[in-house]
C-alpha atoms as a PDB file:
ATOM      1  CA  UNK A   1      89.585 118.549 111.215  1.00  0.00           C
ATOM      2  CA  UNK A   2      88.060 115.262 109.888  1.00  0.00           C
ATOM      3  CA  UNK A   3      91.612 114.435 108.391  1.00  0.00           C
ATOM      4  CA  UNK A   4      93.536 115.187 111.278  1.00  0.00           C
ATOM      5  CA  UNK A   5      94.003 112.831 114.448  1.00  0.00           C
ATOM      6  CA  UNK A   6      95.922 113.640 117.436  1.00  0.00           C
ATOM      7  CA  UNK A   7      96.828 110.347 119.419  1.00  0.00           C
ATOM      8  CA  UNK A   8      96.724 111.212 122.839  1.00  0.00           C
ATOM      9  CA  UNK A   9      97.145 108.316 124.654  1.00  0.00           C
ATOM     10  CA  UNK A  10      99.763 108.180 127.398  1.00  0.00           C
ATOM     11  CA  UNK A  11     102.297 106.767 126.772  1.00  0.00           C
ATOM     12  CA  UNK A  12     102.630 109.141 123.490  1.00  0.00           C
ATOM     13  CA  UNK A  13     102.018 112.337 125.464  1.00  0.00           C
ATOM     14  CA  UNK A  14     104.747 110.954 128.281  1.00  0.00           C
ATOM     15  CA  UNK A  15     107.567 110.019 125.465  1.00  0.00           C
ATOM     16  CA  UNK A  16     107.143 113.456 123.183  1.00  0.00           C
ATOM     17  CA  UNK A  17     107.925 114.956 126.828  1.00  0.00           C
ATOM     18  CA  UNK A  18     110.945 112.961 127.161  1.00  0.00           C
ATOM     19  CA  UNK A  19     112.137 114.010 123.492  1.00  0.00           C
ATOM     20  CA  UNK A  20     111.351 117.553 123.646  1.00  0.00           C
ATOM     21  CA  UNK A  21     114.196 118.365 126.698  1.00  0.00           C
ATOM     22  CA  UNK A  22     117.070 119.324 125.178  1.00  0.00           C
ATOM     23  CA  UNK A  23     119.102 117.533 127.875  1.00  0.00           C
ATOM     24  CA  UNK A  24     117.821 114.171 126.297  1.00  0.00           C
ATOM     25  CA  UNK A  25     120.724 112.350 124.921  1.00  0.00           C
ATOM     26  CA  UNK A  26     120.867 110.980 121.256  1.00  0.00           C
ATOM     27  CA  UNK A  27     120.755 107.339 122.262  1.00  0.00           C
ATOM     28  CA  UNK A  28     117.487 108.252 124.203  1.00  0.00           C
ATOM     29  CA  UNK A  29     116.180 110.472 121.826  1.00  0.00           C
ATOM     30  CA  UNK A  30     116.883 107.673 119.276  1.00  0.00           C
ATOM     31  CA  UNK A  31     114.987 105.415 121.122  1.00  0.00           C
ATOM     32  CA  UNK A  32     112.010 107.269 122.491  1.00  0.00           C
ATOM     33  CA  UNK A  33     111.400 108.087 118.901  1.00  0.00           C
ATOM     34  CA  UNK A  34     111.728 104.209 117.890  1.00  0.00           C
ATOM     35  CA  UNK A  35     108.917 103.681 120.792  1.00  0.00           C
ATOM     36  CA  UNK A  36     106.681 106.403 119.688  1.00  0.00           C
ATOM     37  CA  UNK A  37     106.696 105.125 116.417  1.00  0.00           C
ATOM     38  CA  UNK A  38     105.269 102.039 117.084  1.00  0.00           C
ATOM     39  CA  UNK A  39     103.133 103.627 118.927  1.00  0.00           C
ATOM     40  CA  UNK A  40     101.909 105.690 116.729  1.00  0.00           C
ATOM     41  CA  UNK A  41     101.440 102.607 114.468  1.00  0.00           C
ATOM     42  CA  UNK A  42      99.376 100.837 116.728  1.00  0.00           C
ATOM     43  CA  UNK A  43      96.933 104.029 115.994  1.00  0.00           C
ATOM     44  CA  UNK A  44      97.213 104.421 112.156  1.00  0.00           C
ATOM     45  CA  UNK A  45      96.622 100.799 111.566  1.00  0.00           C
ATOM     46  CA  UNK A  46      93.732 100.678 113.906  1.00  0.00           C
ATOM     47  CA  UNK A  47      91.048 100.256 111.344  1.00  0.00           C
ATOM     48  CA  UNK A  48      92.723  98.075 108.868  1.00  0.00           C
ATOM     49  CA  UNK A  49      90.668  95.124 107.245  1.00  0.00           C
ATOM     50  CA  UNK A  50      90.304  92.004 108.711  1.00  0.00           C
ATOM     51  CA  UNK A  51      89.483  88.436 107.072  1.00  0.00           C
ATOM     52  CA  UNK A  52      88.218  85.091 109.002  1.00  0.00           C
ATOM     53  CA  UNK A  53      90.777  82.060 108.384  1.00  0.00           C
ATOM     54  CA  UNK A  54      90.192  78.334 109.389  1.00  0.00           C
ATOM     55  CA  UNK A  55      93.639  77.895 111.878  1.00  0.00           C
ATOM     56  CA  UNK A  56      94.025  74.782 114.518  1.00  0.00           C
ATOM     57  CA  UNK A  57      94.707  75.766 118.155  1.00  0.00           C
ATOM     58  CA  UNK A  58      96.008  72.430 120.559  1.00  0.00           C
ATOM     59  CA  UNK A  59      92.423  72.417 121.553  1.00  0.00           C
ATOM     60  CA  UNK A  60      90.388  72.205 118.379  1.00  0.00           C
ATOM     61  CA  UNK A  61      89.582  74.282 114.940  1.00  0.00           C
ATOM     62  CA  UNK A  62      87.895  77.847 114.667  1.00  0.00           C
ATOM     63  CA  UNK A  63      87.411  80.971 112.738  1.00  0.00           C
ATOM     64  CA  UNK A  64      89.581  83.355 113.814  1.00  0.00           C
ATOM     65  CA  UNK A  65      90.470  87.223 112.132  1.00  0.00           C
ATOM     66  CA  UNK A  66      93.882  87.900 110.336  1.00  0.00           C
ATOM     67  CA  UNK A  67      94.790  90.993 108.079  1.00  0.00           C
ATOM     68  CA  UNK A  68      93.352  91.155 104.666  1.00  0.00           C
ATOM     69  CA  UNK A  69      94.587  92.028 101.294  1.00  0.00           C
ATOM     70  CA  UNK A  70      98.201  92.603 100.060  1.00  0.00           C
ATOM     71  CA  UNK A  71     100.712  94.088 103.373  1.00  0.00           C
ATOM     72  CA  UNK A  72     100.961  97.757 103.573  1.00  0.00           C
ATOM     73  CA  UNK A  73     104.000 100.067 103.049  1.00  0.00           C
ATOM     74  CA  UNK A  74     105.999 101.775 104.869  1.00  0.00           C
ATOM     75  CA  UNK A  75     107.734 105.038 103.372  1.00  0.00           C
ATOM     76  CA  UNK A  76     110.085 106.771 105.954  1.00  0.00           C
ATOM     77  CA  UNK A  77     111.301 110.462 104.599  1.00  0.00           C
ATOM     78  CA  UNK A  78     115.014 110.043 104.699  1.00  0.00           C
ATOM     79  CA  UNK A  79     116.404 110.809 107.374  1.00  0.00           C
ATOM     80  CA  UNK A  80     114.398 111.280 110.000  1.00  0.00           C
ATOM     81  CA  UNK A  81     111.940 109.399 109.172  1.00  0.00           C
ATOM     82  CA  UNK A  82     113.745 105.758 109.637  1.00  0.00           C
ATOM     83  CA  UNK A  83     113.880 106.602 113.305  1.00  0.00           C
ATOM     84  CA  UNK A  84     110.062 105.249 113.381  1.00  0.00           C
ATOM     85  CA  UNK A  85     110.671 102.319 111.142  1.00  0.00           C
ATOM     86  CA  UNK A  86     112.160  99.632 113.291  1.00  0.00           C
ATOM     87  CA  UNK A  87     109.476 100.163 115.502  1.00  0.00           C
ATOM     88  CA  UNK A  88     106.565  99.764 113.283  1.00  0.00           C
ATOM     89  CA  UNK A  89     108.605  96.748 111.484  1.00  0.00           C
ATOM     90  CA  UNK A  90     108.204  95.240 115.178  1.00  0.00           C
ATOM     91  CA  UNK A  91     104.745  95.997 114.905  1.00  0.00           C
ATOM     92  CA  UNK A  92     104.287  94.834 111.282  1.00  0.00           C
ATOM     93  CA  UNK A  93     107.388  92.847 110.316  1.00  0.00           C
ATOM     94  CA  UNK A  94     105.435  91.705 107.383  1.00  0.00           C
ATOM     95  CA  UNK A  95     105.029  95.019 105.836  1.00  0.00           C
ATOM     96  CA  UNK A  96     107.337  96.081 102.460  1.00  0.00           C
ATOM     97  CA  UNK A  97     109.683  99.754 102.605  1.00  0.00           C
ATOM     98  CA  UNK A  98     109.701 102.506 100.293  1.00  0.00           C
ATOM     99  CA  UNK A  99     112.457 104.720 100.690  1.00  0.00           C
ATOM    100  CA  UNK A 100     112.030 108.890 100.104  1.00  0.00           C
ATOM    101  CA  UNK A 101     115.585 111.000 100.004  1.00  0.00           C
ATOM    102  CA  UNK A 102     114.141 114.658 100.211  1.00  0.00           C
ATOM    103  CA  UNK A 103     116.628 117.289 101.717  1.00  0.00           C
ATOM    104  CA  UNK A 104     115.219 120.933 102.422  1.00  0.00           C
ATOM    105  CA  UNK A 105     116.815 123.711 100.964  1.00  0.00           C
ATOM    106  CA  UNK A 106     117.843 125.614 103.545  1.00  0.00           C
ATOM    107  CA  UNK A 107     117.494 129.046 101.503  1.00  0.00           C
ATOM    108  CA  UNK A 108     113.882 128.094  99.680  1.00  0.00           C
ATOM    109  CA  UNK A 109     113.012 126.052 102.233  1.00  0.00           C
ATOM    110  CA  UNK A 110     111.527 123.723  99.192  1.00  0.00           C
ATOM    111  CA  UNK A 111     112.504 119.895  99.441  1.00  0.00           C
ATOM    112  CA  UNK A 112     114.819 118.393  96.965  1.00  0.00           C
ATOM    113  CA  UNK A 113     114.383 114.563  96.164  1.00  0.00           C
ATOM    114  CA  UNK A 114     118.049 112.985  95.795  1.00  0.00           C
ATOM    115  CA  UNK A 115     116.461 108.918  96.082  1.00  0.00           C
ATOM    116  CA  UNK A 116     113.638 107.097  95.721  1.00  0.00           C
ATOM    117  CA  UNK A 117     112.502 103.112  95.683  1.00  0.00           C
ATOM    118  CA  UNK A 118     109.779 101.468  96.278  1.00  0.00           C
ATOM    119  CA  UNK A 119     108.212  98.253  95.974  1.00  0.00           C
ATOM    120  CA  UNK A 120     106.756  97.337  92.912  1.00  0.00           C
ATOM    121  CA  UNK A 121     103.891  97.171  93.397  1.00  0.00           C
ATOM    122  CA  UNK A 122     103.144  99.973  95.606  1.00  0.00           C
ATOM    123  CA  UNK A 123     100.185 101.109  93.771  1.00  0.00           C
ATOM    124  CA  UNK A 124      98.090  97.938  95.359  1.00  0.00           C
ATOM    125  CA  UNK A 125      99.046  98.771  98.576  1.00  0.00           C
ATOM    126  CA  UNK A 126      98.325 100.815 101.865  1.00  0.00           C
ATOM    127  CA  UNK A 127     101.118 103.372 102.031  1.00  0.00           C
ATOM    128  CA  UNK A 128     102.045 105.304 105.637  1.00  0.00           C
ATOM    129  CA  UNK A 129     104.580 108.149 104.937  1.00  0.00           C
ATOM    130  CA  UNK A 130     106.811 108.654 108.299  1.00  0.00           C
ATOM    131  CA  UNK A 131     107.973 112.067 108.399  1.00  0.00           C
ATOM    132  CA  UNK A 132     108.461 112.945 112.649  1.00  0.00           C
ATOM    133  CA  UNK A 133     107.877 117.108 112.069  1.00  0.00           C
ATOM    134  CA  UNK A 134     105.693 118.334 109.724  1.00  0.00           C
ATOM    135  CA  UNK A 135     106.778 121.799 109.635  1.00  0.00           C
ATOM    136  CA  UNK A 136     106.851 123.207 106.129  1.00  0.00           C
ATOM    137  CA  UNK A 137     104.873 120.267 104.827  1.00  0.00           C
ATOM    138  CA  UNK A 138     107.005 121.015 101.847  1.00  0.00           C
ATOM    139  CA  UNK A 139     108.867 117.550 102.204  1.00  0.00           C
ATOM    140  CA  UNK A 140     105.670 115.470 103.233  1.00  0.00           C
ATOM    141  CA  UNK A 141     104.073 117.430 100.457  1.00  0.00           C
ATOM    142  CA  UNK A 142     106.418 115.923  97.762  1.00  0.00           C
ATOM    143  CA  UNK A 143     106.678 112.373  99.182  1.00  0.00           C
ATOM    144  CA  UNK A 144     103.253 112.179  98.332  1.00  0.00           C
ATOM    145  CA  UNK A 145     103.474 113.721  94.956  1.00  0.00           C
ATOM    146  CA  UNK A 146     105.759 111.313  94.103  1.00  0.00           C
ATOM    147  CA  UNK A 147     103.616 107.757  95.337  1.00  0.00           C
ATOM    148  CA  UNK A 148     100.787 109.269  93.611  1.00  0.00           C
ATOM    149  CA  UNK A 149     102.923 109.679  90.465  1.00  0.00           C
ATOM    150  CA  UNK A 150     103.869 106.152  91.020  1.00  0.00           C
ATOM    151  CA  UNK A 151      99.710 105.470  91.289  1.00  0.00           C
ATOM    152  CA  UNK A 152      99.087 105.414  95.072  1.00  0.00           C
ATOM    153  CA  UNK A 153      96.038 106.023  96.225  1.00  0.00           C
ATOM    154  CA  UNK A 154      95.447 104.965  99.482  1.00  0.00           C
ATOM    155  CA  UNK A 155      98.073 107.072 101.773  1.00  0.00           C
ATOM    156  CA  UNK A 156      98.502 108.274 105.391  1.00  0.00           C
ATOM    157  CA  UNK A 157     100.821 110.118 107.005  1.00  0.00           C
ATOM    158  CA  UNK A 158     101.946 109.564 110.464  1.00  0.00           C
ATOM    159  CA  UNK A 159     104.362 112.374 111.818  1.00  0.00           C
ATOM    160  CA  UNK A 160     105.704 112.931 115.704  1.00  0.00           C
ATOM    161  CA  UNK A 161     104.579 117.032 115.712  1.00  0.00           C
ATOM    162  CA  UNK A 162     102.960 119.847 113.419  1.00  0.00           C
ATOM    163  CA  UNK A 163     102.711 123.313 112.999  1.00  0.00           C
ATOM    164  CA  UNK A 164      99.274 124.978 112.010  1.00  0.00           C
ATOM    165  CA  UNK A 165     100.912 126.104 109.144  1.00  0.00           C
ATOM    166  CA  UNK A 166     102.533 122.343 107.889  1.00  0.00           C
ATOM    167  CA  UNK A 167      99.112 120.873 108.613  1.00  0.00           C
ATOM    168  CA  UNK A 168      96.828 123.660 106.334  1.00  0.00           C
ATOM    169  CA  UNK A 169      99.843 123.297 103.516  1.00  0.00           C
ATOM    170  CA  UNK A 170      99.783 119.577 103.521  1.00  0.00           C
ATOM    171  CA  UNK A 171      95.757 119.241 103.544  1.00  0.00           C
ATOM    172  CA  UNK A 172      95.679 121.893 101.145  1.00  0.00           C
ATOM    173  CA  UNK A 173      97.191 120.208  98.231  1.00  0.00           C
ATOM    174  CA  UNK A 174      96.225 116.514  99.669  1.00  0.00           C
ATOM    175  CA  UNK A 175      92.921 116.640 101.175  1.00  0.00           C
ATOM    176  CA  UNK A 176      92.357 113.168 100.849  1.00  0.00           C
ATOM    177  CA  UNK A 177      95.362 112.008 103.138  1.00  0.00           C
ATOM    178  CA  UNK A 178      94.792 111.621 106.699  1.00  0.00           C
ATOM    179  CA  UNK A 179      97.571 113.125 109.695  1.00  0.00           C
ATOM    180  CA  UNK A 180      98.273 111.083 112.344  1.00  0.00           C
ATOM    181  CA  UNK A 181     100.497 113.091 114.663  1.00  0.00           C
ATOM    182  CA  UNK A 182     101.318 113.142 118.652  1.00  0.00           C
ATOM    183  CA  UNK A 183     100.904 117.003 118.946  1.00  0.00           C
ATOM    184  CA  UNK A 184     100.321 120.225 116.947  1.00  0.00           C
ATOM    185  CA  UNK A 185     102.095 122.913 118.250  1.00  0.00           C
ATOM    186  CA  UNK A 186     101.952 127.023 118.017  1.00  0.00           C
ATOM    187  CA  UNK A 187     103.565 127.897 114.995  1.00  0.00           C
ATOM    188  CA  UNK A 188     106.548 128.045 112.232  1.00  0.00           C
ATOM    189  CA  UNK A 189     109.704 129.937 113.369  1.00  0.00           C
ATOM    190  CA  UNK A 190     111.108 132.067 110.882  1.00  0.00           C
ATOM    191  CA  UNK A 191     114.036 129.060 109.869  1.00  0.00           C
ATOM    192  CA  UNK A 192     110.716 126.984 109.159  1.00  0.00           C
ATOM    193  CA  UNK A 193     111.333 124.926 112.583  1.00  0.00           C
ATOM    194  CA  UNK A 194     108.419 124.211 114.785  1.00  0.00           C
ATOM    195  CA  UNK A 195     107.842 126.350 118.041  1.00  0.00           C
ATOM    196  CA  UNK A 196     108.172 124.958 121.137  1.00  0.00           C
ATOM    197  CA  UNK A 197     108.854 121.884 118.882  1.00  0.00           C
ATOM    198  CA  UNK A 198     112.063 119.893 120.142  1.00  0.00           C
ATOM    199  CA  UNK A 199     114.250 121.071 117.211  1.00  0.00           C
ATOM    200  CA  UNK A 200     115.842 118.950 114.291  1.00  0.00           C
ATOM    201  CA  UNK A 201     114.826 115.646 114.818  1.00  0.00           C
ATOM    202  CA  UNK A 202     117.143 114.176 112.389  1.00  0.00           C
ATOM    203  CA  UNK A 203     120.169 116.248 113.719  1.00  0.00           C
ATOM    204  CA  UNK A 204     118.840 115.029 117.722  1.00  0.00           C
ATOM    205  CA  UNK A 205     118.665 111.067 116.345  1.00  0.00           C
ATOM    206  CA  UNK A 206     122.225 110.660 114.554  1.00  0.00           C
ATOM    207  CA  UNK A 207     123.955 113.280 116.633  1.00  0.00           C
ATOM    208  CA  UNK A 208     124.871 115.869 113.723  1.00  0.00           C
ATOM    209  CA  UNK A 209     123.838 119.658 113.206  1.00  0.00           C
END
């Protein structure tokens, strides 16, 4: 699928390894995840525009490429999704935060929003939804109901695994936002988790069930 990239690099494959054993501690999971993330960032900014700027070096003037246009946005799905943030704000430190409080259901399975704030002027800006399993899609769905609400257009989603099932779902009702994700695996449990997947992310990062 056009829409659909799976980063296979490395490092990426070697981490989501490390985080799928359920032996791996919360601080590691934590932190592999904070790794993968930027990461992962390194991927879904890969083709953003670039400008040439007069600058001084200690040896003389040149030309020399820096981003261009207004600094993207970051929305992390509450909760699990702040466990890529800090490292794509190492990445991008320059880049503004939109925050998404969804919460699934656990008998529809259908995400409830409880917060949401964002920047301004998020309309004007790159937005890259971080939502680690994209199982459902329900949640990732809504996120990006809601920026489009607020006038988004320009959105990408950048998620640590996927069923088959979250990915047709999400493309389904927004074909015109790109996946970025580290692996897509078999297939939806009946509890809506991902299978082999490496369970509840957000439960494995703060330590809760």
């Amino acid at each position: 699928m056009r829409q659909l990239h799976v980063v296979k690099h490395p490092l990426v494959q070697h981490k989501l390894t490390l985080m799928r054993q359920e032996v791996r501690s919360t601080q590691g999971f934590r932190r592999l995840l904070n790794e993968v993330g930027m990461l992962l960032a390194y991927e879904v900014t890969r083709d953003l525009p670039l400008e040439q700027v007069e600058i001084e070096t200690p040896l003389a003037p040149m030309k020399a490429p820096r981003l261009a246009g207004k600094k993207l946005v970051f929305a992390p799905i509450l909760r699990a999704g702040v466990g890529f943030l800090d490292g794509m704000l190492d990445l991008v430190p320059s880049a503004r935060v939109a925050h998404i409080g969804l919460y699934r259901d656990p008998q529809t399975l259908q995400a409830v929003e409880y917060y949401f704030k964002a920047p301004p002027d998020v309309a004007e800006r790159l937005v890259i939804v971080l939502d680690p399993m994209l199982a459902t899609a329900n949640s990732a769905v809504a996120a990006v109901d809601r920026l489009k609400e607020r006038g988004c257009r320009e959105l990408r989603l950048v998620c640590l695994l996927a069923a088959p099932e979250g990915v047709e779902r999400f493309h389904g009702t927004h074909p015109d936002v790109p996946i970025w994700t580290a692996a897509v695996d078999e297939r939806l449990n009946e509890h809506g988790y991902i299978v082999p997947g490496l369970g509840d992310a957000g439960d494995r990062m703060f330590g809760t069930r």
